[in-house]
Protein backbone atom coordinates (compact mmCIF):
# COMPACT_ATOMS: atom_id res chain seq x y z
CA UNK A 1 31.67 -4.69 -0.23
CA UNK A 2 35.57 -4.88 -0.59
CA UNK A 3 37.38 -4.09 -3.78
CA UNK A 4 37.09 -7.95 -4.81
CA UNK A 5 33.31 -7.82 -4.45
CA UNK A 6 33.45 -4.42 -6.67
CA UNK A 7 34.88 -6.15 -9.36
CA UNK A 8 33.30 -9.44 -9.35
CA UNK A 9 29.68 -6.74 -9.62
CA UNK A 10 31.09 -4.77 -12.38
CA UNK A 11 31.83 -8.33 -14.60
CA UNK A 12 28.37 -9.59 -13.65
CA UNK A 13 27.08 -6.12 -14.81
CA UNK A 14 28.69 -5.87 -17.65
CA UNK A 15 28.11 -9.63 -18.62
CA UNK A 16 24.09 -8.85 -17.86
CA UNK A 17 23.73 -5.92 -20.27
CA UNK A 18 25.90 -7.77 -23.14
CA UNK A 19 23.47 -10.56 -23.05
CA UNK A 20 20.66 -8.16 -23.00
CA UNK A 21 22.01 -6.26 -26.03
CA UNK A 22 22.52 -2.95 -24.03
CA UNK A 23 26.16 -2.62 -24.32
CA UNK A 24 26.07 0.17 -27.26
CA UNK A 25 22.95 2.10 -25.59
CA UNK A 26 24.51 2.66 -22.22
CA UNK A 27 27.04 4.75 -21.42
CA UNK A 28 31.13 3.80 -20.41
CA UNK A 29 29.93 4.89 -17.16
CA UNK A 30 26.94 3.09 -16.20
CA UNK A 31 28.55 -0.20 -14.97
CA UNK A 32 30.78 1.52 -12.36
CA UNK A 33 28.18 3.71 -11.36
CA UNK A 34 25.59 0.45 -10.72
CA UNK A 35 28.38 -1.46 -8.78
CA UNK A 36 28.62 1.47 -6.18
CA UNK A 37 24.69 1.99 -6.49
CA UNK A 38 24.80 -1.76 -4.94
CA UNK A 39 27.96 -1.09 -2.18
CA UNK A 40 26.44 2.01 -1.14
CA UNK A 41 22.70 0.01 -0.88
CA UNK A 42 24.05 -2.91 0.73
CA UNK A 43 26.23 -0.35 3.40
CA UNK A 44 22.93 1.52 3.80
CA UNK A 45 20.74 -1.18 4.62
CA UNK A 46 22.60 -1.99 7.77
CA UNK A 47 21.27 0.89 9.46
CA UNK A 48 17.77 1.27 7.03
CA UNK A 49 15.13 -1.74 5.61
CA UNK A 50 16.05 -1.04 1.92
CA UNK A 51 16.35 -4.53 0.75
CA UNK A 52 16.17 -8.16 1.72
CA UNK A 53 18.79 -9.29 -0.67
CA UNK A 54 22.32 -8.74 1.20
CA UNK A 55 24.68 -10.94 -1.50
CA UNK A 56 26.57 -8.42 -3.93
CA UNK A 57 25.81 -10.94 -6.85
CA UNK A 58 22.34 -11.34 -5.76
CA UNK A 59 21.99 -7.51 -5.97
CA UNK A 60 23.55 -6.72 -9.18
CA UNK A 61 21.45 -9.74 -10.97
CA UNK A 62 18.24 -9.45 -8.84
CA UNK A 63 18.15 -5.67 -8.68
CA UNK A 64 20.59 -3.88 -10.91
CA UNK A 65 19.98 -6.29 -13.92
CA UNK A 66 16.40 -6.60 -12.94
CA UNK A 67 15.44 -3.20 -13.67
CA UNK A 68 17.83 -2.79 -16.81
CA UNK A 69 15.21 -5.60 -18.76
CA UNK A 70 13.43 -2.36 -18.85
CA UNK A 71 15.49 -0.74 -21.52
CA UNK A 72 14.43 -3.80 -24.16
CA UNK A 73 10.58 -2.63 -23.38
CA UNK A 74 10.48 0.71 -24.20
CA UNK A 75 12.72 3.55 -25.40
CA UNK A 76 13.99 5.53 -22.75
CA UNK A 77 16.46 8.24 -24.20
CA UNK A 78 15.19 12.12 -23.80
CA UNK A 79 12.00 10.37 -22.41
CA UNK A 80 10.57 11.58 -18.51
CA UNK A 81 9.62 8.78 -16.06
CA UNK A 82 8.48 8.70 -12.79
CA UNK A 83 9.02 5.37 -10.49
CA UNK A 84 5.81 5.48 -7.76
CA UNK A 85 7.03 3.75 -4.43
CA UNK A 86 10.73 3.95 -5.52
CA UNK A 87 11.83 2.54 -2.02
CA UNK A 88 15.50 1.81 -3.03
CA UNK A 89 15.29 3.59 -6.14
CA UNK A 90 14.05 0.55 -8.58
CA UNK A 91 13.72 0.69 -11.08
CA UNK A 92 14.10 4.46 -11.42
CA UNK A 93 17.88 5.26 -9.58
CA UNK A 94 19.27 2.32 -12.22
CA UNK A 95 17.11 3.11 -15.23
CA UNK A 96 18.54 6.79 -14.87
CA UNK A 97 22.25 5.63 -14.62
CA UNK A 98 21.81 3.13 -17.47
CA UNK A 99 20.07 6.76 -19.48
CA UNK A 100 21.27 9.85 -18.33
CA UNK A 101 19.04 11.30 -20.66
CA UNK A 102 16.03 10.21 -18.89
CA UNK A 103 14.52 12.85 -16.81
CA UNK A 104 13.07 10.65 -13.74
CA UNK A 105 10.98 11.53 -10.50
CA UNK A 106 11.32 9.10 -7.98
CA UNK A 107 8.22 9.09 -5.77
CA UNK A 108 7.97 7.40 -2.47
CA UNK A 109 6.16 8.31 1.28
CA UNK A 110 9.28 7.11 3.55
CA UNK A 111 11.64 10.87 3.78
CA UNK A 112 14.11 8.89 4.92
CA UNK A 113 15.14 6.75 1.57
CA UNK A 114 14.37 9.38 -0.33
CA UNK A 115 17.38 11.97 1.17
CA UNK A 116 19.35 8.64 0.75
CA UNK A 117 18.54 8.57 -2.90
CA UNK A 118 19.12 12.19 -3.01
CA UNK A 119 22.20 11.68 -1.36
CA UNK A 120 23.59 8.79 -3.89
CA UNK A 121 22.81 10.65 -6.74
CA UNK A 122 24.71 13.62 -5.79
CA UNK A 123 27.71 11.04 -5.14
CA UNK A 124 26.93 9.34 -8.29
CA UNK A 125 27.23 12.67 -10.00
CA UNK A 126 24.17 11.82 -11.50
CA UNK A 127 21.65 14.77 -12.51
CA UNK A 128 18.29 15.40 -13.94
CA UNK A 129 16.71 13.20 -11.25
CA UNK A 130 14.31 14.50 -8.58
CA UNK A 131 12.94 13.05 -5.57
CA UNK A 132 9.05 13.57 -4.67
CA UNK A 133 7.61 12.44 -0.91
CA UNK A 134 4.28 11.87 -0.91
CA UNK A 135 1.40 9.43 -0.94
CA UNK A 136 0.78 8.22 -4.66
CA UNK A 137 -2.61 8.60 -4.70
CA UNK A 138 -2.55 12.02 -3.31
CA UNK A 139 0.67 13.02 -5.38
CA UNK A 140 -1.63 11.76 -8.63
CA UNK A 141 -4.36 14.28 -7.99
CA UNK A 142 -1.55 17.08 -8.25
CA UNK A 143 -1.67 19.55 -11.29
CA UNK A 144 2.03 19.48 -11.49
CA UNK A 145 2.31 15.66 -11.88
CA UNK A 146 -0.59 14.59 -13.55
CA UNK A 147 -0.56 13.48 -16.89
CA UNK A 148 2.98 14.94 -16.98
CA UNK A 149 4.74 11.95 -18.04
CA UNK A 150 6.54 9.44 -21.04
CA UNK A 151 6.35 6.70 -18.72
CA UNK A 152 5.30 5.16 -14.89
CA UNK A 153 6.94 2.30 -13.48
CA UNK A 154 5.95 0.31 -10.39
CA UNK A 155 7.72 -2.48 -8.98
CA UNK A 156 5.14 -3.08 -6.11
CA UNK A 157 3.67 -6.27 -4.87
CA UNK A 158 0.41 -4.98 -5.09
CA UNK A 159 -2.53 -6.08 -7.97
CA UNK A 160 -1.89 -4.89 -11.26
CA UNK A 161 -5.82 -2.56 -11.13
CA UNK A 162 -4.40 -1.30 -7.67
CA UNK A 163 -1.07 -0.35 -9.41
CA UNK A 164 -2.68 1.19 -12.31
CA UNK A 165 -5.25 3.24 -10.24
CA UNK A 166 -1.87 4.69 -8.65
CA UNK A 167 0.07 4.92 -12.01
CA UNK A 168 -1.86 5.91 -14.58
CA UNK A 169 -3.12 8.95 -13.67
CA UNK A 170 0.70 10.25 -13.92
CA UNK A 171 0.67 9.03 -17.59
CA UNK A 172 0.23 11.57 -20.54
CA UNK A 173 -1.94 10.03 -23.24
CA UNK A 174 0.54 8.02 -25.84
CA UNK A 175 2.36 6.99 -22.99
CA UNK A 176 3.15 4.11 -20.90
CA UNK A 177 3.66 2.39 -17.45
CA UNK A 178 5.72 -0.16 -17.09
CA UNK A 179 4.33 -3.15 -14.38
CA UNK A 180 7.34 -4.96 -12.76
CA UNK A 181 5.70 -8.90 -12.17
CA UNK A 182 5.72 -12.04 -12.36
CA UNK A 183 5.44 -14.50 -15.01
CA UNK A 184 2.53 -16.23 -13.18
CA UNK A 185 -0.27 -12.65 -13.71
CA UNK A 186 -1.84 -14.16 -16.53
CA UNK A 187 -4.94 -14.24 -14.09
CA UNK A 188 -4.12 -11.04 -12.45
CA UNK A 189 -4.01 -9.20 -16.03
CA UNK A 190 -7.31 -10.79 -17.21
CA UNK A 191 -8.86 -8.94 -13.62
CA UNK A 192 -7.58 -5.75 -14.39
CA UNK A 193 -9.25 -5.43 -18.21
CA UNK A 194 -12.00 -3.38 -15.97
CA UNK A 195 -9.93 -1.34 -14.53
CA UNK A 196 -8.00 -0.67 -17.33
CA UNK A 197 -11.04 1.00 -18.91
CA UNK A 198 -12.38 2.53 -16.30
CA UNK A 199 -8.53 4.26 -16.27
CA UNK A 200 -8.09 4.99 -19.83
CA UNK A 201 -5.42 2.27 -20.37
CA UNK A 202 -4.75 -1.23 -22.29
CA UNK A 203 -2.19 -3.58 -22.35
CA UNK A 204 -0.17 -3.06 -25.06
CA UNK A 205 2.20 -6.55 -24.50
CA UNK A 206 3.73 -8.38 -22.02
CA UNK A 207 7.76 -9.18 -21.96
CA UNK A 208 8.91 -11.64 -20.67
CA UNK A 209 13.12 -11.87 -20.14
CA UNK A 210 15.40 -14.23 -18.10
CA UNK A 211 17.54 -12.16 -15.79
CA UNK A 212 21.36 -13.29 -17.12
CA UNK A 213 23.05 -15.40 -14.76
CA UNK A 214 20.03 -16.65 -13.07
CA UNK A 215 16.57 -19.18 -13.47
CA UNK A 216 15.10 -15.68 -12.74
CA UNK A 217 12.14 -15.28 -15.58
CA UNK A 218 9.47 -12.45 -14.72
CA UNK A 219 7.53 -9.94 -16.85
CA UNK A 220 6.95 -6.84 -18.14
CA UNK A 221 2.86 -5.73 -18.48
CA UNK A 222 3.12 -2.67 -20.84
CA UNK A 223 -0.04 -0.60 -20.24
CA UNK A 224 -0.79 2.42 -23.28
CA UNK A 225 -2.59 5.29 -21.98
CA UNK A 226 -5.19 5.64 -24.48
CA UNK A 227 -7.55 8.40 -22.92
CA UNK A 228 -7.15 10.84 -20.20
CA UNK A 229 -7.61 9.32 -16.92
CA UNK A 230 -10.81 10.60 -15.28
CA UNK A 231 -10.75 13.28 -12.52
CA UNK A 232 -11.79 11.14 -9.65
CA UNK A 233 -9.04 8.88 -9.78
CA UNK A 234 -6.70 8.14 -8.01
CA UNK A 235 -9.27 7.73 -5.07
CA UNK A 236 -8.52 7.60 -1.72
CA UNK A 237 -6.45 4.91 -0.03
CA UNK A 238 -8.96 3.38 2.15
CA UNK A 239 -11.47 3.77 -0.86
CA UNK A 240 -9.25 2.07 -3.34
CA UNK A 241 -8.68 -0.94 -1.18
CA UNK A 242 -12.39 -0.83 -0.05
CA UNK A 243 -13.64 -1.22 -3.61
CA UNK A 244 -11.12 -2.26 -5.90
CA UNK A 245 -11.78 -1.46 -9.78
């Protein structure tokens, strides 16, 4: 990305979050910070699979103003989070720009983009962000993570009970993950009311939101963790895929 393409990100960026009424709850530093988020992803993923999008305007709309939809879901501020299979860091790398309040974990089993990540953040000067390697459904049978936070996100293409098998468990009770899908999971919600129970969830709402500058509509499943999640989940991988909840 050349200077040009910096700018041209920034005014989409900063377009995106005026439509989505985030302008006053982010701070005079966030839009910078998300335009080099994207050069530095977009220079990375020459030499690393980060992404399939390669356009700067693709990435700031499709990624960058993607994840910030979040913000009109839930309230973030002084709030801890942890993203399970980060990969490039979304939504959690741009949630924690947009909120530098937000304490965030970003959890993912590839070393590799996670010293990236580690590496951006130091250059983004951004703090109060940690990054976890491991296996989610190993990672949620750990003491130290369990039940430990505000809020999960996911922005997998995996099955919504799959996702919240893997999620939940990192939930505190009164808290909430945050599904990353399409608008067409009306069917796929419906199939995970079992799970759901099973996991000591419900779904709260769904959001839908138009990404600005786009046809881009997709949805938001919010899941409230009503009860503590039962010891034997998360089960094993090969288990979990065996014999789905």
């Amino acid at each position: 990305m050349d200077s040009h393409d910096i700018q041209a990100v920034e005014d989409i960026l900063r377009r995106g979050l005026e439509t989505y009424g985030l302008t006053r709850r982010t701070g005079p530093g966030a839009v910078p910070k998300l335009a080099q988020y994207c050069r530095s992803l977009l220079d990375k993923n020459r030499e690393m699979n980060l992404t399939a999008i390669t356009d700067p305007t693709d990435a700031a709309n499709l990624h960058m103003l993607d994840c910030a939809a979040l913000l009109n879901c839930a309230q973030l501020e002084g709030k801890t989070l942890i993203d399970v299979g980060t990969g490039a860091g979304f939504p959690g790398m741009a949630l924690k720009i947009l909120v530098p309040s937000l304490e965030v974990a970003l959890l993912d089993s590839l070393k590799k983009r996670l010293d990236w990540l580690d590496q951006l953040s130091r250059e983004l000067e951004v703090s109060g962000m940690r990054a976890i390697h491991g296996r989610a459904e190993e990672a949620g049978q750990d003491p130290a993570l369990r039940e430990r936070f505000d809020f999960a996100t996911a922005r997998a293409v995996a099955g919504l009970p799959l996702l919240c098998e893997l999620c939940l468990p990192f939930v505190k009770v009164g808290g909430r993950f945050l599904a990353m899908k399409g608008v067409g999971c009306d069917q796929e919600v419906d199939g995970a009311q079992s799970a759901l129970r099973t996991l000591g969830g419900r779904v709260e709402r769904c959001v839908d939101y138009a990404i600005p500058g786009t046809d881009v509509v997709h949805r938001v499943v919010i899941v409230e963790k009503t009860a503590p999640t039962p010891p034997k989940y998360p089960r094993r991988w090969a288990k979990i895929q065996k014999s789905p909840l």
